[in-house]
N, C-alpha and C. Protein backbone atom coordinates (compact mmCIF):
# COMPACT_ATOMS: atom_id res chain seq x y z
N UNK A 1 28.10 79.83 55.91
CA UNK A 1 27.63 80.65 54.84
C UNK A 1 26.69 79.88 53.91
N UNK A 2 27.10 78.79 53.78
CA UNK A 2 26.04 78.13 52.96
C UNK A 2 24.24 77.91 53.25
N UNK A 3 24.05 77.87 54.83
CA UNK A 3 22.76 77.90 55.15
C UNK A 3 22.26 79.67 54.70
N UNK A 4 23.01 80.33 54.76
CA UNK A 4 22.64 81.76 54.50
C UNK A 4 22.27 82.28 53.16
N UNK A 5 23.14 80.99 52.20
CA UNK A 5 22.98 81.19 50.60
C UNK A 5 21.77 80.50 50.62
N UNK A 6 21.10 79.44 50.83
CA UNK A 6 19.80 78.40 50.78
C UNK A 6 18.84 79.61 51.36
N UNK A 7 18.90 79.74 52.99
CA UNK A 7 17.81 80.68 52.75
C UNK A 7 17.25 81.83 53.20
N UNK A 8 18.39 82.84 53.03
CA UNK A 8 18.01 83.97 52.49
C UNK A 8 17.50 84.72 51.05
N UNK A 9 16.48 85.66 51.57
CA UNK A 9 16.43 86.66 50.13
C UNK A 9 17.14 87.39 49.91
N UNK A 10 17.65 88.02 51.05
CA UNK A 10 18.76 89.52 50.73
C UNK A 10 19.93 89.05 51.51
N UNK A 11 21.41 89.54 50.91
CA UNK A 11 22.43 89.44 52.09
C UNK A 11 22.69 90.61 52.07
N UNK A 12 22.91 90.95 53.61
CA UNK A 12 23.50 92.53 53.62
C UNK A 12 24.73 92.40 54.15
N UNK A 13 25.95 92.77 53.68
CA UNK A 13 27.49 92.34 53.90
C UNK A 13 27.62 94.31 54.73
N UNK A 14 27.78 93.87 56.16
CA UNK A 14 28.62 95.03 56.96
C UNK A 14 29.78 95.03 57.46
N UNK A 15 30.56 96.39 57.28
CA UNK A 15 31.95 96.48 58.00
C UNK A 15 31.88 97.61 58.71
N UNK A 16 32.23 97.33 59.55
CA UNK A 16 32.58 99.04 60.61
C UNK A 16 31.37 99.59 60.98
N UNK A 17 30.39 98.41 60.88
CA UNK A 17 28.64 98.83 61.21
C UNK A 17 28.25 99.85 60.70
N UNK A 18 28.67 99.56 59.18
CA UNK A 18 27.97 99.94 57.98
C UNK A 18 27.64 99.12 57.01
N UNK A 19 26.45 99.11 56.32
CA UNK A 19 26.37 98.26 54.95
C UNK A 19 26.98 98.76 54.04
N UNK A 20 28.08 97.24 53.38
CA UNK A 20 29.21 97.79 52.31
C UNK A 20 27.99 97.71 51.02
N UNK A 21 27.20 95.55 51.11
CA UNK A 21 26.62 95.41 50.04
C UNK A 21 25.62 94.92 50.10
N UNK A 22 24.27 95.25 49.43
CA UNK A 22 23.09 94.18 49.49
C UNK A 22 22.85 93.67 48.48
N UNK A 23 22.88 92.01 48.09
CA UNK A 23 22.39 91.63 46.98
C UNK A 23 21.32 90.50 47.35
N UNK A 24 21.17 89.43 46.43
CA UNK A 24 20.04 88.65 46.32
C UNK A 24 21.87 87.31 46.50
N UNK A 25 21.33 86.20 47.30
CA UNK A 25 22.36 85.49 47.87
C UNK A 25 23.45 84.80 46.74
N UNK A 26 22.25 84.60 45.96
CA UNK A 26 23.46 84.53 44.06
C UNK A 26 24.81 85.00 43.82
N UNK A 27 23.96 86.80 43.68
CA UNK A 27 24.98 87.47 43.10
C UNK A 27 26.07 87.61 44.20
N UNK A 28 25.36 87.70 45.63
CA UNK A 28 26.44 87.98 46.51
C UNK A 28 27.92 87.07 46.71
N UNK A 29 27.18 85.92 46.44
CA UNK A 29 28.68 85.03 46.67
C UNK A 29 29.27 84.21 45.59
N UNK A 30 28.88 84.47 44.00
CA UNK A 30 29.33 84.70 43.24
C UNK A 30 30.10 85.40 42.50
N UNK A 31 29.56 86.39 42.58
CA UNK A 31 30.77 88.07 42.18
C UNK A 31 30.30 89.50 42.95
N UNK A 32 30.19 89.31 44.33
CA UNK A 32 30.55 90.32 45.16
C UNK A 32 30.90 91.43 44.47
N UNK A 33 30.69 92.32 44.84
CA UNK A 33 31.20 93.97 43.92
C UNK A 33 31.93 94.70 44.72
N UNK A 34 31.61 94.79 45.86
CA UNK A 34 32.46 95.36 47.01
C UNK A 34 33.91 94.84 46.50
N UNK A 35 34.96 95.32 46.90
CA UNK A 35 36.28 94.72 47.96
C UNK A 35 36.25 94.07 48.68
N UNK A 36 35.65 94.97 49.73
CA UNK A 36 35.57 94.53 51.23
C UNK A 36 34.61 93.06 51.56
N UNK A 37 33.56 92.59 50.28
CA UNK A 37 32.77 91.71 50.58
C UNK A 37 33.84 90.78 49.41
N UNK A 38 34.65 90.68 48.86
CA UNK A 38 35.15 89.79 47.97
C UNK A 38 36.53 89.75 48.68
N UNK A 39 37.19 90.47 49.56
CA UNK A 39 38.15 89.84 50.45
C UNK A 39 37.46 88.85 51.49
N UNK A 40 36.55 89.53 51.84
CA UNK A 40 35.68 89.05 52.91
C UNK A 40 35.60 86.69 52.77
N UNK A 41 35.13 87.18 51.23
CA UNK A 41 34.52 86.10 50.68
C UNK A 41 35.78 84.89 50.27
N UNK A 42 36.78 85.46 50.32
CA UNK A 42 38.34 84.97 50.05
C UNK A 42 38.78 84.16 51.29
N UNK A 43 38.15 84.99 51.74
CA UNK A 43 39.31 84.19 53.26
C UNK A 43 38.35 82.91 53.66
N UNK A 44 37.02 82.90 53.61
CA UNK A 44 36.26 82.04 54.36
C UNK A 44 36.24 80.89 53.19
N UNK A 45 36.81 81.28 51.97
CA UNK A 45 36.82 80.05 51.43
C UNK A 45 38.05 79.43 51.20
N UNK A 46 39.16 79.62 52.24
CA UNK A 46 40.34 78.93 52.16
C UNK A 46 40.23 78.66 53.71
């Protein structure tokens, strides 16, 4: 995930091959808004 935070412009977070969230790589893995992208974001950092 970290090469994805450096360099991307947009992350688009999908579940069930749908987009839950799109942000700019900041906001995304800082404070996620989804659930589904802030459980998401929980597990890969333990």
């Amino acid at each position: 995930m970290g090469f994805a935070r450096e360099v991307a412009d947009t992350v688009w977070f999908m579940d069930g091959g749908r987009i839950v969230e799109t942000a700019p790589p900041e906001t995304f893995f800082v404070r996620a808004e989804s659930a589904r992208a802030q459980k998401f974001l929980a597990e890969i950092r333990h």
